[in-house]
N, C-alpha and C. Protein backbone atom coordinates (compact mmCIF):
# COMPACT_ATOMS: atom_id res chain seq x y z
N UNK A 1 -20.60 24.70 33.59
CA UNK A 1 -19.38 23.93 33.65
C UNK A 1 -18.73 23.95 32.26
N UNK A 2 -17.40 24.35 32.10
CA UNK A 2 -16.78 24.66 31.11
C UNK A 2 -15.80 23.63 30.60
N UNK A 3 -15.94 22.83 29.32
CA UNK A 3 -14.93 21.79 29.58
C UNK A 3 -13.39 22.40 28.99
N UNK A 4 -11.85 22.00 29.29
CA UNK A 4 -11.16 22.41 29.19
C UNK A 4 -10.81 21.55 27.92
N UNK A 5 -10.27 21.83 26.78
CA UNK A 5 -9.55 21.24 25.61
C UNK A 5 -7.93 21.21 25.87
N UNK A 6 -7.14 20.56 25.62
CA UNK A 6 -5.68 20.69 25.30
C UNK A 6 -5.85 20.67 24.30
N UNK A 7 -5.26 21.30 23.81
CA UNK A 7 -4.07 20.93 22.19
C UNK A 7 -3.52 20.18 21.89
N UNK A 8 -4.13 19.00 21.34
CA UNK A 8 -3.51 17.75 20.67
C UNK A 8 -3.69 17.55 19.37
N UNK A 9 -2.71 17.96 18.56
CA UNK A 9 -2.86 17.79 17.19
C UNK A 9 -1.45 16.81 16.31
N UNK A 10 -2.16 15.72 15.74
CA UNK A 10 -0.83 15.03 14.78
C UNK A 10 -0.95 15.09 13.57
N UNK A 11 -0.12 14.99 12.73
CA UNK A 11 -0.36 14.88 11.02
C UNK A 11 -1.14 14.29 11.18
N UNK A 12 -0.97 12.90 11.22
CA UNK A 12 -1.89 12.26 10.51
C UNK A 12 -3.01 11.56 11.05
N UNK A 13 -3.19 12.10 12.74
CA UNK A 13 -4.60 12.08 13.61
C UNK A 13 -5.98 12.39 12.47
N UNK A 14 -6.90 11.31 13.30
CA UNK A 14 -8.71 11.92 12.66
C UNK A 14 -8.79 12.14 13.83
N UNK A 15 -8.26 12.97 15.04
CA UNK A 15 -9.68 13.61 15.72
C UNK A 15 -8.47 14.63 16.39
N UNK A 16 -8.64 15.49 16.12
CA UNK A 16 -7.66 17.03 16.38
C UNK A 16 -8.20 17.72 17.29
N UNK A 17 -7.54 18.06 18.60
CA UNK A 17 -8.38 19.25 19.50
C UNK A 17 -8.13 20.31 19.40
N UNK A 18 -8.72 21.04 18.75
CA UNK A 18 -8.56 22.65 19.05
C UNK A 18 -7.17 23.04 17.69
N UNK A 19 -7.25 22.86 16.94
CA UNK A 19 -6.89 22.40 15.62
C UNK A 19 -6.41 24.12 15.04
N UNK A 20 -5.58 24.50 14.29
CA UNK A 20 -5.12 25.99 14.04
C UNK A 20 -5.46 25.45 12.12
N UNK A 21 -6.88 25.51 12.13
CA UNK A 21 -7.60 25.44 10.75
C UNK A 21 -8.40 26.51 10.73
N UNK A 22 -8.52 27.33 9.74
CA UNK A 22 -10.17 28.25 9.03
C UNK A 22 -10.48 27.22 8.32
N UNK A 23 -12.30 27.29 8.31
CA UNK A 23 -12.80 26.79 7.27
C UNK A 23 -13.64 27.59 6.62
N UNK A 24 -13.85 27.12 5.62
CA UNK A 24 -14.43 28.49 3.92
C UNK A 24 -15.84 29.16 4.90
N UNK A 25 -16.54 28.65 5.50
CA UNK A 25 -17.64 28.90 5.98
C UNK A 25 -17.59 29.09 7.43
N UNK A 26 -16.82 29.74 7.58
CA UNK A 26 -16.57 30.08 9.15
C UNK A 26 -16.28 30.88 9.58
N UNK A 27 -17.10 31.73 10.59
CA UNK A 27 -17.50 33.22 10.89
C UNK A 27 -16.34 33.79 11.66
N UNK A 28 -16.01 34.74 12.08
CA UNK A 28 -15.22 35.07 12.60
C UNK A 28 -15.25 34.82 13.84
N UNK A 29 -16.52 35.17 15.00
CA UNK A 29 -16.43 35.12 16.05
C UNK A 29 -16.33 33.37 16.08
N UNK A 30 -16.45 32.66 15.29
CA UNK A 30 -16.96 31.13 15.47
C UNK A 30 -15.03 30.37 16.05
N UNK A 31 -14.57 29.40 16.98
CA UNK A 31 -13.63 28.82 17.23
C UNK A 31 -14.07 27.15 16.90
N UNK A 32 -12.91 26.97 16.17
CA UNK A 32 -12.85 24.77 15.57
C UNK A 32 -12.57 24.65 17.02
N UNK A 33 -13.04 24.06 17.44
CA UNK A 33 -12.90 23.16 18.88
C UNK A 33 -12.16 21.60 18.31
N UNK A 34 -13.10 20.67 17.46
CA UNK A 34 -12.35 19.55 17.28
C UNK A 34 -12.99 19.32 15.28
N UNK A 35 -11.60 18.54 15.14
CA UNK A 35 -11.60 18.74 13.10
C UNK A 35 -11.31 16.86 13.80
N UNK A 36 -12.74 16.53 13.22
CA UNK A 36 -12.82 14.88 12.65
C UNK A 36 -12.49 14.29 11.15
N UNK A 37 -11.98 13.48 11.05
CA UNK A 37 -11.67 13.04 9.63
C UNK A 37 -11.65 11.80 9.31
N UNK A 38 -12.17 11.24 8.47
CA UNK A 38 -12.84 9.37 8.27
C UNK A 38 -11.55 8.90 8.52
N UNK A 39 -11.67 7.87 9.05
CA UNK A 39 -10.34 6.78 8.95
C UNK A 39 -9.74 5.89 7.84
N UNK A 40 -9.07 5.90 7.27
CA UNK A 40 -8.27 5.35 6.40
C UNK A 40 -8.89 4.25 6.00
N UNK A 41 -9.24 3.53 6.75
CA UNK A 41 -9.55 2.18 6.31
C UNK A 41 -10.67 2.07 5.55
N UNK A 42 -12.03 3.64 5.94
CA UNK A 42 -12.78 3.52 4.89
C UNK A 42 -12.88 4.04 3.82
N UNK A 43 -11.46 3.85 3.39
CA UNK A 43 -11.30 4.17 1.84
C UNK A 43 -10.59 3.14 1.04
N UNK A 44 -10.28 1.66 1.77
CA UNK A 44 -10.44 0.87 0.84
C UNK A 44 -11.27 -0.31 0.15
N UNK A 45 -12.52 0.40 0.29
CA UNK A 45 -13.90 -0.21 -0.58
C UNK A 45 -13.14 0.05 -2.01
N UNK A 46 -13.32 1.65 -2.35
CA UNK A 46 -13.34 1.98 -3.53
C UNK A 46 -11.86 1.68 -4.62
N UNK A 47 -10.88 1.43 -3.13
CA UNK A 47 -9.68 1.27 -3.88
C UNK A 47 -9.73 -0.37 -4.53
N UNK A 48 -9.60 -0.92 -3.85
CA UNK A 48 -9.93 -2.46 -3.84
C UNK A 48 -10.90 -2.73 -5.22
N UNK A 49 -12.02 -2.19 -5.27
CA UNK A 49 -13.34 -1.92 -6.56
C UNK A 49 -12.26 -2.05 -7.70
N UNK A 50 -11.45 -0.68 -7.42
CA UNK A 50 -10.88 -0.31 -8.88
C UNK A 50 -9.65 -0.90 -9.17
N UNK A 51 -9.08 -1.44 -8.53
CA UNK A 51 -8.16 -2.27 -8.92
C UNK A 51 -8.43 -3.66 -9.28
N UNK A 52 -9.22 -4.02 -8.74
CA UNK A 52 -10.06 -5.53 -9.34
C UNK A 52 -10.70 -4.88 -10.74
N UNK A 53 -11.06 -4.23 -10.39
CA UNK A 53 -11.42 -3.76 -11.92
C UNK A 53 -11.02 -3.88 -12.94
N UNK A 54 -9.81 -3.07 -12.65
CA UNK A 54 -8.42 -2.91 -13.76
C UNK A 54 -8.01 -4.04 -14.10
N UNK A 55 -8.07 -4.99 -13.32
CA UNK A 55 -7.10 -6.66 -13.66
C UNK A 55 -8.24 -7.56 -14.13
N UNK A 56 -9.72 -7.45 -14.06
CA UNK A 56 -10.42 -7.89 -14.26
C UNK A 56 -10.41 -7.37 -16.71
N UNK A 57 -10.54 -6.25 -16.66
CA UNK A 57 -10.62 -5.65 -17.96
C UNK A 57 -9.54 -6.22 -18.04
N UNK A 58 -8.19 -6.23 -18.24
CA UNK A 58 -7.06 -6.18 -18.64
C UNK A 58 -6.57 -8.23 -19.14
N UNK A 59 -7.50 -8.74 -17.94
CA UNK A 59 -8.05 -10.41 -18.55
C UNK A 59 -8.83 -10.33 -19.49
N UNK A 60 -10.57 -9.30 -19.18
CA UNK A 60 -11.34 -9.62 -20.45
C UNK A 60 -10.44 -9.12 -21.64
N UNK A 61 -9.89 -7.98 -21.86
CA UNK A 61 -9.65 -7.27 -23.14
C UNK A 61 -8.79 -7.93 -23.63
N UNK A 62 -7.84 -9.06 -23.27
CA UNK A 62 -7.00 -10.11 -23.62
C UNK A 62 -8.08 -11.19 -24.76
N UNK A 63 -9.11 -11.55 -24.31
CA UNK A 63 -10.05 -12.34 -25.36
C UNK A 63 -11.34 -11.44 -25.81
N UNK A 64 -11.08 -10.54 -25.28
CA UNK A 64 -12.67 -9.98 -26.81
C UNK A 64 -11.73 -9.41 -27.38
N UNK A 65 -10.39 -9.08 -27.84
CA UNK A 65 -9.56 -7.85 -28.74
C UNK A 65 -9.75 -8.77 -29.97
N UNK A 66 -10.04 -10.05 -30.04
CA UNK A 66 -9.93 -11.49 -30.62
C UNK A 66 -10.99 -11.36 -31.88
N UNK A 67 -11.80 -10.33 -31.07
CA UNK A 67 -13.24 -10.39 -31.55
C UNK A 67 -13.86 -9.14 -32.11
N UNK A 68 -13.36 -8.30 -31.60
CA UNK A 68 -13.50 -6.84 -32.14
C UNK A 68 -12.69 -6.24 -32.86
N UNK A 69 -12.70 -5.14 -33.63
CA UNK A 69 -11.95 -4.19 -33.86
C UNK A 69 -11.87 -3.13 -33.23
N UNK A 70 -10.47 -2.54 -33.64
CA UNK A 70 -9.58 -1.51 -32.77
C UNK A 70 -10.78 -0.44 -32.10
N UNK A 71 -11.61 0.15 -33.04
CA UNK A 71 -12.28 0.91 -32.63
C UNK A 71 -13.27 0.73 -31.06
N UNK A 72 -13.53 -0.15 -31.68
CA UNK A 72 -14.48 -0.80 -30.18
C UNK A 72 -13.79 -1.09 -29.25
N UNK A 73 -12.44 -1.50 -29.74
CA UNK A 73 -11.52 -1.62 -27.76
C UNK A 73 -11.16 -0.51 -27.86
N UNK A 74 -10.94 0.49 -28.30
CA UNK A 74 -11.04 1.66 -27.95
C UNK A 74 -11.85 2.22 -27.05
N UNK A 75 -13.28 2.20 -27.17
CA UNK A 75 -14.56 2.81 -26.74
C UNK A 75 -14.65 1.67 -26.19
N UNK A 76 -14.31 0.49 -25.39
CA UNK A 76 -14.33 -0.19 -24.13
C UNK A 76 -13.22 0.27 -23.48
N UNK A 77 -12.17 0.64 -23.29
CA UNK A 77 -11.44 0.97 -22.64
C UNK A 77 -11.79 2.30 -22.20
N UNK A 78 -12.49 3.34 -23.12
CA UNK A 78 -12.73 4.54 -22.37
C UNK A 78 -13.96 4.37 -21.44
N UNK A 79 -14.82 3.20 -21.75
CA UNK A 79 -15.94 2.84 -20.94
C UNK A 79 -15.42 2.63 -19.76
N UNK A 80 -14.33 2.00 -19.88
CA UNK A 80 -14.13 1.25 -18.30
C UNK A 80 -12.94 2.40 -17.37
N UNK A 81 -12.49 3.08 -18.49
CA UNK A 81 -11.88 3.93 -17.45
C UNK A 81 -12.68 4.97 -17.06
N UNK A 82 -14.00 5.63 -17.76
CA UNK A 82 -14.47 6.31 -16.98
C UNK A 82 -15.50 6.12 -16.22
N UNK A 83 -15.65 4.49 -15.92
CA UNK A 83 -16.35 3.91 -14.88
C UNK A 83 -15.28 3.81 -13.65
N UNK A 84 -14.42 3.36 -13.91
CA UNK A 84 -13.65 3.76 -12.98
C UNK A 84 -13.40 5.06 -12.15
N UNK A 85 -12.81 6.05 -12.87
CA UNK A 85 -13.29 7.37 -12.49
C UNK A 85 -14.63 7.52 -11.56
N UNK A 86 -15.59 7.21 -11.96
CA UNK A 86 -16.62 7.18 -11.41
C UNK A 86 -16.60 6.41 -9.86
N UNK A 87 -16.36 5.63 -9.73
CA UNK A 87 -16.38 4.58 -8.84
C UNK A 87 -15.43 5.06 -7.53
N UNK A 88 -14.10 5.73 -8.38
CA UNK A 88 -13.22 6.40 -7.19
C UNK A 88 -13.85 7.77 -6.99
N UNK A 89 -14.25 8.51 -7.59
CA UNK A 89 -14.77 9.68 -7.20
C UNK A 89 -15.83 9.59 -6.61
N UNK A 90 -16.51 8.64 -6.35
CA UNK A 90 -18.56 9.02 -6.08
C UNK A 90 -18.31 8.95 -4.84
């Protein structure tokens, strides 16, 4: 028993039937039947993270600048932006 697919594809659909994609690792004789893609919504953990983040530093660095010199809010600010980085990329 053979199941039949239509062709239903939208921009901005996560679940595409029969989809007019190659992928890097995909043989010739091989056909995409269906291209899944996470839903939107689980990508705002990390957004949410880093923006609290940002407003969170941007309060502290308001009272330790008080306390440090330039150099060291320097090398806290690159701390926290490439924790950030981190946090959106992982």
């Amino acid at each position: 028993m053979a199941i039949q697919l239509e062709k239903k594809n939208r921009y901005f659909n996560s679940f595409c039937q029969l989809p007019d994609v190659i992928l890097g690792n995909q043989m010739k004789d091989e056909k995409i039947l269906l291209l899944l893609r996470a839903h939107p919504i689980t990508q705002l953990f990390w957004v949410f993270n880093s923006v609290a983040l940002i407003i969170v530093v941007f309060v502290l660095e308001f009272f330790i600048a008080q306390f440090i010199n330039p150099l060291q809010l320097f090398y806290f600010r690159l701390f926290v932006f490439l924790f950030c980085v981190f946090l959106c990329f992982n």
